[in-house]
C-alpha atoms as a PDB file:
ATOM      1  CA  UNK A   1      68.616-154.574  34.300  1.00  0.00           C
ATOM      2  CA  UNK A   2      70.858-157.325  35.075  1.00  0.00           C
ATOM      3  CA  UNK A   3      69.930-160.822  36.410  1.00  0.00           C
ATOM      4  CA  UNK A   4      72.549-160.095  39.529  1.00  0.00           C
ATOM      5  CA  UNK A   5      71.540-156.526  40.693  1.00  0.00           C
ATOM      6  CA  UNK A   6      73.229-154.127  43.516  1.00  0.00           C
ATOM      7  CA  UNK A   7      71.765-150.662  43.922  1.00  0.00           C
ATOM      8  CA  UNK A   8      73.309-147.584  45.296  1.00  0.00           C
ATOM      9  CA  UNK A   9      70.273-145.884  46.900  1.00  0.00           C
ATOM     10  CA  UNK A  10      66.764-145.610  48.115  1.00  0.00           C
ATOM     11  CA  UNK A  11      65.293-144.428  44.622  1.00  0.00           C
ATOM     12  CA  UNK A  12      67.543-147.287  42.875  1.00  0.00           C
ATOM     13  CA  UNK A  13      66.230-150.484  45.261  1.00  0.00           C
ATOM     14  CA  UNK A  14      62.475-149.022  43.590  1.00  0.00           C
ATOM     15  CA  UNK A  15      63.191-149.553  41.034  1.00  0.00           C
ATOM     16  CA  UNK A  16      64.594-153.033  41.053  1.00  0.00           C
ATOM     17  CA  UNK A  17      61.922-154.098  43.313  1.00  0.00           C
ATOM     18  CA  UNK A  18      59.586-153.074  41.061  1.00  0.00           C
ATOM     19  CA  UNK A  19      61.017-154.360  38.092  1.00  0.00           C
ATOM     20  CA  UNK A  20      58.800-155.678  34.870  1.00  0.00           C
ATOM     21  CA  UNK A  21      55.334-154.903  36.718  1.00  0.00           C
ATOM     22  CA  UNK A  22      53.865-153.054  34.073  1.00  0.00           C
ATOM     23  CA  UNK A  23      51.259-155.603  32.359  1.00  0.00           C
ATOM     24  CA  UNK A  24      50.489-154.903  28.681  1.00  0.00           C
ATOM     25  CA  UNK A  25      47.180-157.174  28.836  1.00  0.00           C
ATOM     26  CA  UNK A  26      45.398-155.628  30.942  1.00  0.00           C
ATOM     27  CA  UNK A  27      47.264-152.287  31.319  1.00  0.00           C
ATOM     28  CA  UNK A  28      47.915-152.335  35.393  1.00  0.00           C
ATOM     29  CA  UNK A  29      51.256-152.754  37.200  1.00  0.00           C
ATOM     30  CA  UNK A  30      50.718-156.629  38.340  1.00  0.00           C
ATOM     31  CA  UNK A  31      54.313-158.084  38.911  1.00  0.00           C
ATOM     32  CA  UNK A  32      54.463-161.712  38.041  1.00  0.00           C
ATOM     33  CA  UNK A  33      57.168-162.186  40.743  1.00  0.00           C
ATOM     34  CA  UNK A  34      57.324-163.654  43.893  1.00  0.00           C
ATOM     35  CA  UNK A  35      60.099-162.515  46.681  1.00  0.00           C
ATOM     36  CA  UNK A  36      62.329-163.817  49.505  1.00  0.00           C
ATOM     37  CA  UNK A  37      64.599-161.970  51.478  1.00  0.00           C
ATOM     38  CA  UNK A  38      67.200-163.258  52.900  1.00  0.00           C
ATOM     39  CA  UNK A  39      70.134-161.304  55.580  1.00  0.00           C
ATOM     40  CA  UNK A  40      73.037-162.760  54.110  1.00  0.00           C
ATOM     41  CA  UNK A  41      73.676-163.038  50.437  1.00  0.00           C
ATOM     42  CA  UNK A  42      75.692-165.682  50.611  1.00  0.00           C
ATOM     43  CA  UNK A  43      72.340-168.189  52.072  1.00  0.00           C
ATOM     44  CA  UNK A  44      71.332-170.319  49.651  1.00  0.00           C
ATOM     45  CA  UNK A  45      67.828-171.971  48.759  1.00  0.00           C
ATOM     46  CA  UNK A  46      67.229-174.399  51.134  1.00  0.00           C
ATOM     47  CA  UNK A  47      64.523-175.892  52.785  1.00  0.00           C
ATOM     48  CA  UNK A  48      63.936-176.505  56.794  1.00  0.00           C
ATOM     49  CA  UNK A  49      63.907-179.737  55.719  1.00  0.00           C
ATOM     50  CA  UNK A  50      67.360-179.682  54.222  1.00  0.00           C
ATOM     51  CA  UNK A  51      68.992-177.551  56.894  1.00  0.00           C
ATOM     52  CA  UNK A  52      68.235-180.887  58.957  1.00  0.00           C
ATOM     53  CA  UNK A  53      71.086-182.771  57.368  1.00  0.00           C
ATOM     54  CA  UNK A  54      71.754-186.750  57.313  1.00  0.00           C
ATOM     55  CA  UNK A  55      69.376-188.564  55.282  1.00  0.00           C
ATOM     56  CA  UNK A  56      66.293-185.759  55.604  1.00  0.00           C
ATOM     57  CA  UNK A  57      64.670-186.601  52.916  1.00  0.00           C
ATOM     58  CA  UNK A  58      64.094-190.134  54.544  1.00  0.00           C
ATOM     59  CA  UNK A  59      62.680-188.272  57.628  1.00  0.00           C
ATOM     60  CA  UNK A  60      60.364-186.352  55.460  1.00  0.00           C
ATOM     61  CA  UNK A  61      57.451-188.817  55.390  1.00  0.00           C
ATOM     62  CA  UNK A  62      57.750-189.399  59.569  1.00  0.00           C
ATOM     63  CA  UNK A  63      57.839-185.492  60.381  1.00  0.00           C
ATOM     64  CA  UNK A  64      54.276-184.873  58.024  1.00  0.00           C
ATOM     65  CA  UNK A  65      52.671-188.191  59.489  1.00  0.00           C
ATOM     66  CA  UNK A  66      53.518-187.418  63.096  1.00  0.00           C
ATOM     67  CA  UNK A  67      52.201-183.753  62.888  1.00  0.00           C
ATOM     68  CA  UNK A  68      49.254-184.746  61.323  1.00  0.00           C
ATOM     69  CA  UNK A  69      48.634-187.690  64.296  1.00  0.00           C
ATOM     70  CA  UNK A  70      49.394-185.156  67.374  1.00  0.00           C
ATOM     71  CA  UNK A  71      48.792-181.773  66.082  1.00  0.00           C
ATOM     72  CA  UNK A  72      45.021-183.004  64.838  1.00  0.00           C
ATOM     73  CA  UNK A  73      43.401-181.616  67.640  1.00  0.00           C
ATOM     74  CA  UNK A  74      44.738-178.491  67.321  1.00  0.00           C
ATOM     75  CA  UNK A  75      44.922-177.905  63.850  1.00  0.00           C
ATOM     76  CA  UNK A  76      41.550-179.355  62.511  1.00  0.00           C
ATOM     77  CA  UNK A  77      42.715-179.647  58.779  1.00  0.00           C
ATOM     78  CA  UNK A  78      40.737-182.418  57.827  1.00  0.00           C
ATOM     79  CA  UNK A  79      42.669-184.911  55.644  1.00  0.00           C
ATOM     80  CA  UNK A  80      44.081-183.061  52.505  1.00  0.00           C
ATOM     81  CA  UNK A  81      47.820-183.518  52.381  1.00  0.00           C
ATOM     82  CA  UNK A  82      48.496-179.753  51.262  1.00  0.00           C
ATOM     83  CA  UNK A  83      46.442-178.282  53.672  1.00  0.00           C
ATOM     84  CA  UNK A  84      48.396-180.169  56.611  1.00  0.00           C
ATOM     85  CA  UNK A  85      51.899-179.521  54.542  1.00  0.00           C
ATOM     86  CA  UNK A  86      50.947-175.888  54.138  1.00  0.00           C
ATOM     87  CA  UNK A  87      50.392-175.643  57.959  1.00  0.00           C
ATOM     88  CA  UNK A  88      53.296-177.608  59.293  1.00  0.00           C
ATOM     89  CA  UNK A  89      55.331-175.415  57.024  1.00  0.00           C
ATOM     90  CA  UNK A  90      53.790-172.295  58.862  1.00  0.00           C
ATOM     91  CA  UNK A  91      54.521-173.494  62.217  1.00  0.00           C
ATOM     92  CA  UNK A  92      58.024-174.238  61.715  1.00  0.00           C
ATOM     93  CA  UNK A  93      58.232-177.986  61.077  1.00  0.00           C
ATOM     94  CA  UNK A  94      61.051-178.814  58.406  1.00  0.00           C
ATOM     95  CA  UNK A  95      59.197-179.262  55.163  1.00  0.00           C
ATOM     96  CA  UNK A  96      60.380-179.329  51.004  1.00  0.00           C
ATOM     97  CA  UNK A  97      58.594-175.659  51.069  1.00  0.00           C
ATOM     98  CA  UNK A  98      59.892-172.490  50.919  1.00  0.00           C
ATOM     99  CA  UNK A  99      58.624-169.523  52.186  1.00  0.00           C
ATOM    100  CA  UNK A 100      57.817-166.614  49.598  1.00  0.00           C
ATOM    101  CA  UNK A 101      55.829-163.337  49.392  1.00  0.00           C
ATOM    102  CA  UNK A 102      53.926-161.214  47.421  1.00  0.00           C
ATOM    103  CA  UNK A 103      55.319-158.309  48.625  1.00  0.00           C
ATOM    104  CA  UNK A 104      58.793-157.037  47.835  1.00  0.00           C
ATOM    105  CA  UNK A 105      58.670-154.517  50.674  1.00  0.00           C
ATOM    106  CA  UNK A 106      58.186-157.758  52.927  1.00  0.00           C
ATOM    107  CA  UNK A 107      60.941-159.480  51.205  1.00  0.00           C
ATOM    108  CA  UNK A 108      62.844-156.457  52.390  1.00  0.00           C
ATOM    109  CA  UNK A 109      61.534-156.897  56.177  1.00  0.00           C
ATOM    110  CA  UNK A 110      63.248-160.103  56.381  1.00  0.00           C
ATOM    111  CA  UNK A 111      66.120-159.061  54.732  1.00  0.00           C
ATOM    112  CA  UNK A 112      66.888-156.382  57.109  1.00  0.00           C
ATOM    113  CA  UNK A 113      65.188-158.064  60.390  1.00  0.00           C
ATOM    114  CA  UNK A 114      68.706-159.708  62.156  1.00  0.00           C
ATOM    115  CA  UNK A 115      70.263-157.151  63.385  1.00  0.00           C
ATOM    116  CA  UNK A 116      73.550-159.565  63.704  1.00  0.00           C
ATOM    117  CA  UNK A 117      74.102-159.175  59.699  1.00  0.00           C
ATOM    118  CA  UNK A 118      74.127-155.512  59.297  1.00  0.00           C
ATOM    119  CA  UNK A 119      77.680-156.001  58.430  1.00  0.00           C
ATOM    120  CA  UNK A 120      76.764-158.334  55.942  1.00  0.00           C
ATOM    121  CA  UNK A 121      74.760-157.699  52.334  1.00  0.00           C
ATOM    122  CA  UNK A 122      71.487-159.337  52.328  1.00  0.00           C
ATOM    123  CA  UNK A 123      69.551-160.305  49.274  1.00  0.00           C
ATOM    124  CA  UNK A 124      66.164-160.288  47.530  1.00  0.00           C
ATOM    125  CA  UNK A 125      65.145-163.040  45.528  1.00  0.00           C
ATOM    126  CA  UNK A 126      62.318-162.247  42.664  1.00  0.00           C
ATOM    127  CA  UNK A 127      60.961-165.664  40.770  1.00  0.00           C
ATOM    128  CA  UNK A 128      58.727-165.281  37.708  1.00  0.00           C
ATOM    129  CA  UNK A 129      55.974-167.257  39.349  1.00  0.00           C
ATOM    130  CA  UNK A 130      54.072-167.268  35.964  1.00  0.00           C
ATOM    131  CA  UNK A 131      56.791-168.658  34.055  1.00  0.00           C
ATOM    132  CA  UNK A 132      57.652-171.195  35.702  1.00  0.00           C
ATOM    133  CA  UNK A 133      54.139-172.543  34.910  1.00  0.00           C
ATOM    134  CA  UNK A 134      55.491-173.109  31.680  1.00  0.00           C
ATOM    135  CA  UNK A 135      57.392-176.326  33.143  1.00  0.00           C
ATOM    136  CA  UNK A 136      54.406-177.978  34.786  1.00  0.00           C
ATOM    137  CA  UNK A 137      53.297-180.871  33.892  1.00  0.00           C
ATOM    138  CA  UNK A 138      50.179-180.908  31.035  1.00  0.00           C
ATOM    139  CA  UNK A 139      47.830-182.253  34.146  1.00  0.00           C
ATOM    140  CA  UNK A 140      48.914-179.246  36.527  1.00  0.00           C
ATOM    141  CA  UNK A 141      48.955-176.832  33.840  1.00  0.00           C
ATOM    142  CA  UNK A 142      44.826-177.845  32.815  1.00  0.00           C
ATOM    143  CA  UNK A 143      44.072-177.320  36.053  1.00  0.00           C
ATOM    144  CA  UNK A 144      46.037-173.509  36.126  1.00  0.00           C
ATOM    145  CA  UNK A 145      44.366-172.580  32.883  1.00  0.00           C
ATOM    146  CA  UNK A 146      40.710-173.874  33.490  1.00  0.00           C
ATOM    147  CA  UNK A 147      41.251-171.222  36.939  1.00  0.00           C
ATOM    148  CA  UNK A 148      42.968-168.436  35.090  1.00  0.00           C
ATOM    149  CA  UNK A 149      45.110-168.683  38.233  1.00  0.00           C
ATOM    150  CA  UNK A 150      49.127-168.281  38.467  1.00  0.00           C
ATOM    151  CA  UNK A 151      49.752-170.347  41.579  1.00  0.00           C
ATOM    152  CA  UNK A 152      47.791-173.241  43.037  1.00  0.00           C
ATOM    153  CA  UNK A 153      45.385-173.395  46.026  1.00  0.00           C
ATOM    154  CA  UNK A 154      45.236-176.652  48.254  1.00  0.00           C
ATOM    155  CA  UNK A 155      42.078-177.351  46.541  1.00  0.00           C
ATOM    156  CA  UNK A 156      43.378-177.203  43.212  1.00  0.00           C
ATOM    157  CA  UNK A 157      46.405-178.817  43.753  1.00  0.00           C
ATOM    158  CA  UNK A 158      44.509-181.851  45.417  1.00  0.00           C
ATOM    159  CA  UNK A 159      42.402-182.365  42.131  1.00  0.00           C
ATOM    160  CA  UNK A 160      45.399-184.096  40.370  1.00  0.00           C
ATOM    161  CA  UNK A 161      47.255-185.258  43.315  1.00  0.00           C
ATOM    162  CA  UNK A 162      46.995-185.898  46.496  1.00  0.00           C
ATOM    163  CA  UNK A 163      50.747-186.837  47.820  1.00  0.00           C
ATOM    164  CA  UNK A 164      54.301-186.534  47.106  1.00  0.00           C
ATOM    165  CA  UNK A 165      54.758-189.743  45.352  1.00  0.00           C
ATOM    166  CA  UNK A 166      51.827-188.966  43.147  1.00  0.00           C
ATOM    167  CA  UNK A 167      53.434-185.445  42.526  1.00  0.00           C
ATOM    168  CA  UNK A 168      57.059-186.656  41.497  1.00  0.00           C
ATOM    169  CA  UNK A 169      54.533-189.757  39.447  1.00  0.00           C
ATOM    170  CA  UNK A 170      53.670-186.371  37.126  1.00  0.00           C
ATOM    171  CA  UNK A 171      56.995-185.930  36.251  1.00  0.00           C
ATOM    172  CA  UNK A 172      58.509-186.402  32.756  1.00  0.00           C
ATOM    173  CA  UNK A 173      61.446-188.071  33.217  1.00  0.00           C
ATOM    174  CA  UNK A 174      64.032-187.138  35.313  1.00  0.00           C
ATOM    175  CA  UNK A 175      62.868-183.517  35.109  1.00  0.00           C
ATOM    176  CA  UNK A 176      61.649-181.595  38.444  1.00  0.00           C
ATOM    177  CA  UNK A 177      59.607-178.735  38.454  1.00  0.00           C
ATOM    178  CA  UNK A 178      58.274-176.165  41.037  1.00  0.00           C
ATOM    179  CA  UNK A 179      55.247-175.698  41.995  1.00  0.00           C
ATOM    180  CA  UNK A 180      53.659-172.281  43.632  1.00  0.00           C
ATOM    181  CA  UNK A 181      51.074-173.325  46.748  1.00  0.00           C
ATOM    182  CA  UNK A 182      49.141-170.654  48.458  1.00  0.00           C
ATOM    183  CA  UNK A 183      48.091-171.571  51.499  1.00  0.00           C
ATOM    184  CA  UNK A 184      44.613-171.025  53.337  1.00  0.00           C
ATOM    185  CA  UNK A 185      44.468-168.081  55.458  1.00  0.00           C
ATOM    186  CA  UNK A 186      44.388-170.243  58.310  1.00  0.00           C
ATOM    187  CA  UNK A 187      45.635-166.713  60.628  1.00  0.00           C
ATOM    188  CA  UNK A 188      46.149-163.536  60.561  1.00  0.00           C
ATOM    189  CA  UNK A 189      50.084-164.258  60.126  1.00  0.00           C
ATOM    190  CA  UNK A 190      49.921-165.936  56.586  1.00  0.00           C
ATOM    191  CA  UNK A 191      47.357-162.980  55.144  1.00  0.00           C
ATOM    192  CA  UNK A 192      49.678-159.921  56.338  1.00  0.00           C
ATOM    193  CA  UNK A 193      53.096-161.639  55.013  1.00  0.00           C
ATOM    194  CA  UNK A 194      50.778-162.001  51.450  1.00  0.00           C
ATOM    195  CA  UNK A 195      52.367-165.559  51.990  1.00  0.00           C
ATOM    196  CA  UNK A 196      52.754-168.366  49.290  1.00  0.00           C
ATOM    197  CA  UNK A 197      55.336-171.330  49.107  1.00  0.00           C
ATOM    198  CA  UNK A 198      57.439-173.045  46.604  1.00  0.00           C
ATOM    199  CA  UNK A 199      57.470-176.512  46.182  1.00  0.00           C
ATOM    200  CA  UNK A 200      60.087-178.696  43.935  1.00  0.00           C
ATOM    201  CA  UNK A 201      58.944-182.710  43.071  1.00  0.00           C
ATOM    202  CA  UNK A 202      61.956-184.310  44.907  1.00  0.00           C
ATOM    203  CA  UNK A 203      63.056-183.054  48.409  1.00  0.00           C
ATOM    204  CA  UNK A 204      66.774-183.349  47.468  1.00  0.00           C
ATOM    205  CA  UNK A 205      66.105-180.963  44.738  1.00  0.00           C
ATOM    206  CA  UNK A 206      67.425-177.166  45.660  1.00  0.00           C
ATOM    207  CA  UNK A 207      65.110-174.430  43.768  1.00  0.00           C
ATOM    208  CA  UNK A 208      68.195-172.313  43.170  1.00  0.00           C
ATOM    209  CA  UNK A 209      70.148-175.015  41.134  1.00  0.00           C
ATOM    210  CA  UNK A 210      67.199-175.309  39.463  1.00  0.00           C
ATOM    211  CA  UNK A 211      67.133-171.758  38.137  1.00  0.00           C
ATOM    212  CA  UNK A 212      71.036-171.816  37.135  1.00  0.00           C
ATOM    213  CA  UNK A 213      69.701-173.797  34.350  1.00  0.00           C
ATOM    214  CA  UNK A 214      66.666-170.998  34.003  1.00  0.00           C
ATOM    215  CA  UNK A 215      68.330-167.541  33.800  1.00  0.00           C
ATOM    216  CA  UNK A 216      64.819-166.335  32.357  1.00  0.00           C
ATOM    217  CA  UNK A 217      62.831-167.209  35.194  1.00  0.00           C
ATOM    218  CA  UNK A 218      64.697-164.928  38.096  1.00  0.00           C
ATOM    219  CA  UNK A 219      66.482-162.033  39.504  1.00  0.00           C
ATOM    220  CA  UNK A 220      68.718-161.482  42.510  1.00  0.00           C
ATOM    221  CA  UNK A 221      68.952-157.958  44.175  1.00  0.00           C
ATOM    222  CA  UNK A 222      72.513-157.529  46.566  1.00  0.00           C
ATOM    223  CA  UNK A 223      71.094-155.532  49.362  1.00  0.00           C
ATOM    224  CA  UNK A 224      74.357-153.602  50.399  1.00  0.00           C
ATOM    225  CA  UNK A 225      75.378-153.773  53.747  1.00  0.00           C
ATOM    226  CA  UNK A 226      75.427-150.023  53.803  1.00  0.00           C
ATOM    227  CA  UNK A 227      71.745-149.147  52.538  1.00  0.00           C
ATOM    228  CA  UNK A 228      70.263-151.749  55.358  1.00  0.00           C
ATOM    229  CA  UNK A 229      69.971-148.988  57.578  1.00  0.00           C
ATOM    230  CA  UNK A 230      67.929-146.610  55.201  1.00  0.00           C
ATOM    231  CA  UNK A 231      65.492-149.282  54.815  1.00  0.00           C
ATOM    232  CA  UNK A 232      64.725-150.689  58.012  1.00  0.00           C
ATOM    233  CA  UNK A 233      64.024-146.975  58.843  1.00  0.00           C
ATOM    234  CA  UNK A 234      61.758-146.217  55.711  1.00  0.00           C
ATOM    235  CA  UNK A 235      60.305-149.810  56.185  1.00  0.00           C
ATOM    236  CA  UNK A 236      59.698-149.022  59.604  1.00  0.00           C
ATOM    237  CA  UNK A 237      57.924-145.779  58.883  1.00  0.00           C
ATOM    238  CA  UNK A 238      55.811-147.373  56.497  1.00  0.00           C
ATOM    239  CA  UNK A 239      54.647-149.919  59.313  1.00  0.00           C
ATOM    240  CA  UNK A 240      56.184-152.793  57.434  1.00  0.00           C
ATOM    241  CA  UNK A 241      57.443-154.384  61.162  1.00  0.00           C
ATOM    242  CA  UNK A 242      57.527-157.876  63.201  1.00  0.00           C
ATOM    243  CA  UNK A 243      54.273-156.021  65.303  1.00  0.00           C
ATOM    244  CA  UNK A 244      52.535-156.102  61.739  1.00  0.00           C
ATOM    245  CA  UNK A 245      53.515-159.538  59.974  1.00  0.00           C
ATOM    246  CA  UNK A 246      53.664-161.300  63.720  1.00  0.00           C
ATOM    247  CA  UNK A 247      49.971-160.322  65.380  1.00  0.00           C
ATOM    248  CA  UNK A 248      50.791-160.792  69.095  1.00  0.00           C
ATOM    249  CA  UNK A 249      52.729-160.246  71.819  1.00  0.00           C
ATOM    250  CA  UNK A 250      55.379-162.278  70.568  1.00  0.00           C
ATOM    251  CA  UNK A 251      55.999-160.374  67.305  1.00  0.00           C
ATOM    252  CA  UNK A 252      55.069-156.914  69.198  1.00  0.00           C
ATOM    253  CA  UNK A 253      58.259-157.850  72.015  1.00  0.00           C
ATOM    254  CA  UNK A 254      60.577-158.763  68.214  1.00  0.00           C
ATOM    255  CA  UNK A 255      59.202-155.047  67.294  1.00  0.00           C
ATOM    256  CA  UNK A 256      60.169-153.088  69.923  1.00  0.00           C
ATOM    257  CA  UNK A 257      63.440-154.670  70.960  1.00  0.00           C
ATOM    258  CA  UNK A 258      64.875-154.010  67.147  1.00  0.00           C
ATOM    259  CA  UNK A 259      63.166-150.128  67.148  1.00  0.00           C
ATOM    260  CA  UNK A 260      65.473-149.866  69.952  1.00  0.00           C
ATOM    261  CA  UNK A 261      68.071-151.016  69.906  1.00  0.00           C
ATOM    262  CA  UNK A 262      71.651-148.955  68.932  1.00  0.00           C
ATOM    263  CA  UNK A 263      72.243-148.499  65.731  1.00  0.00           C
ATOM    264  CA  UNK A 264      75.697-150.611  65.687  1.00  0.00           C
ATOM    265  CA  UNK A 265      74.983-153.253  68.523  1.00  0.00           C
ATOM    266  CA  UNK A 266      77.268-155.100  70.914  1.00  0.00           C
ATOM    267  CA  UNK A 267      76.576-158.476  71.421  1.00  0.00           C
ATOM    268  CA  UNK A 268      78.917-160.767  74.075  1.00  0.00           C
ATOM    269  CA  UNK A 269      80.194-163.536  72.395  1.00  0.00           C
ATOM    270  CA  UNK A 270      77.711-166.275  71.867  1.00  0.00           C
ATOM    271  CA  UNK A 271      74.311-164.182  72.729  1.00  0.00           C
ATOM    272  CA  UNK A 272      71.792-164.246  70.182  1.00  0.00           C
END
């Protein structure tokens, strides 16, 4: 299968999602990938942090610091640095992370979720999680090997560094790498969107350029415009929905106002 992928059908986005699963050492289907949807095909990697603009990655430092100072009380993360990243990422504040999943079929869900792009392909990126291990740095890799773990905890992550500047210090050279967090199951949110993030050494540095250089390491799945209705349907069905991955009211009111709404809606100009 091609790095680039569009299927036709149903029964062809299986088996795409699905893709390389089988493991030969221990003789289970365990995918080594991680996934992100995204509505429009054309979105590239980036960060909350660099959809800010100016000189982000000079606000960076103030965001984390300030969110840790006012959001203490509410939070209660104590004073590891991933922890309180991990969180802040989770409750929207611009961060270097990126979201990822587990799941392909909740890959899909966001994919498919805005109803303003069904006119538009959307696309599912898978990332070899595992091999990108390969590029870590001998200190990070110890650590992955003495867990027999694929992606780092907070905990682990903390025992050879506890900052940004002592995470790009572990670099050699010029060369960035990406590192796979999973974050405590601080709510019910994180644990039903089988949640993890990805995390480059330099906030400038975009995960997808990265890969250009990394063929190996990824896949890309075109979601056509004309299938998104099939899945939101079957994904529906199979209770993969905003009332599921967002407990509350909030995600239960995002539920019911996409089941029903028309199939090709009308939106006046500038509503949202």
């Amino acid at each position: 299968m091609p790095a680039e992928y569009r299927p036709q059908s149903w029964q062809d986005l299986q088996e795409a999602l699905f893709r390389d699963s089988w493991s030969e050492d221990i003789q289970r289907y365990r995918s080594p990938y991680a996934y992100r949807g995204l509505s429009d095909h054309f979105y590239q990697l980036k960060t909350r942090l660099m959809r800010l603009g100016g000189e982000y990655q000079l606000l960076e430092k103030h965001l984390l610091r300030n969110f840790r100072k006012y959001g203490y009380k509410a939070s209660n993360q104590g004073d590891s640095f991933w922890k309180w990243l991990a969180v802040a990422q989770h409750h929207g504040l611009p961060t270097r992370l990126l979201d990822w999943t587990y799941s392909p079929y909740i890959a899909l869900h966001f994919a498919t979720a805005n109803l303003l792009k069904y006119q538009t392909d959307g696309v599912i990126w898978g990332i070899n999680y595992r091999k990108t291990n390969e590029y870590l740095p001998k200190a990070l890799k110890e650590i992955i090997d003495e867990e027999g773990a694929s992606s780092f905890t907070t905990t682990m992550l903390n025992r050879v560094c506890s900052s940004f500047n002592e995470l790009d210090h572990l670099k050699i050279g010029e060369k960035d790498f990406v590192v796979f967090l999973e974050p405590p199951s601080i709510d019910e949110r994180i644990v039903n969107q089988f949640a993890l993030f990805s995390m480059m050494t330099d906030a400038e540095a975009r995960l997808d350029r990265w890969l250009e250089e990394r063929s190996h390491l990824y896949y890309k799945i075109i979601i056509p415009a004309a299938l998104k209705w099939e899945i939101r349907d079957k994904l529906d069905q199979a209770n993969i929905t905003e009332r599921v991955l967002f407990p509350g009211l909030d995600g239960l009111s995002a539920w019911l106002t996409r089941h029903y709404s028309p199939k090709s809606p009308h939106y006046p100009d500038g509503e949202h």
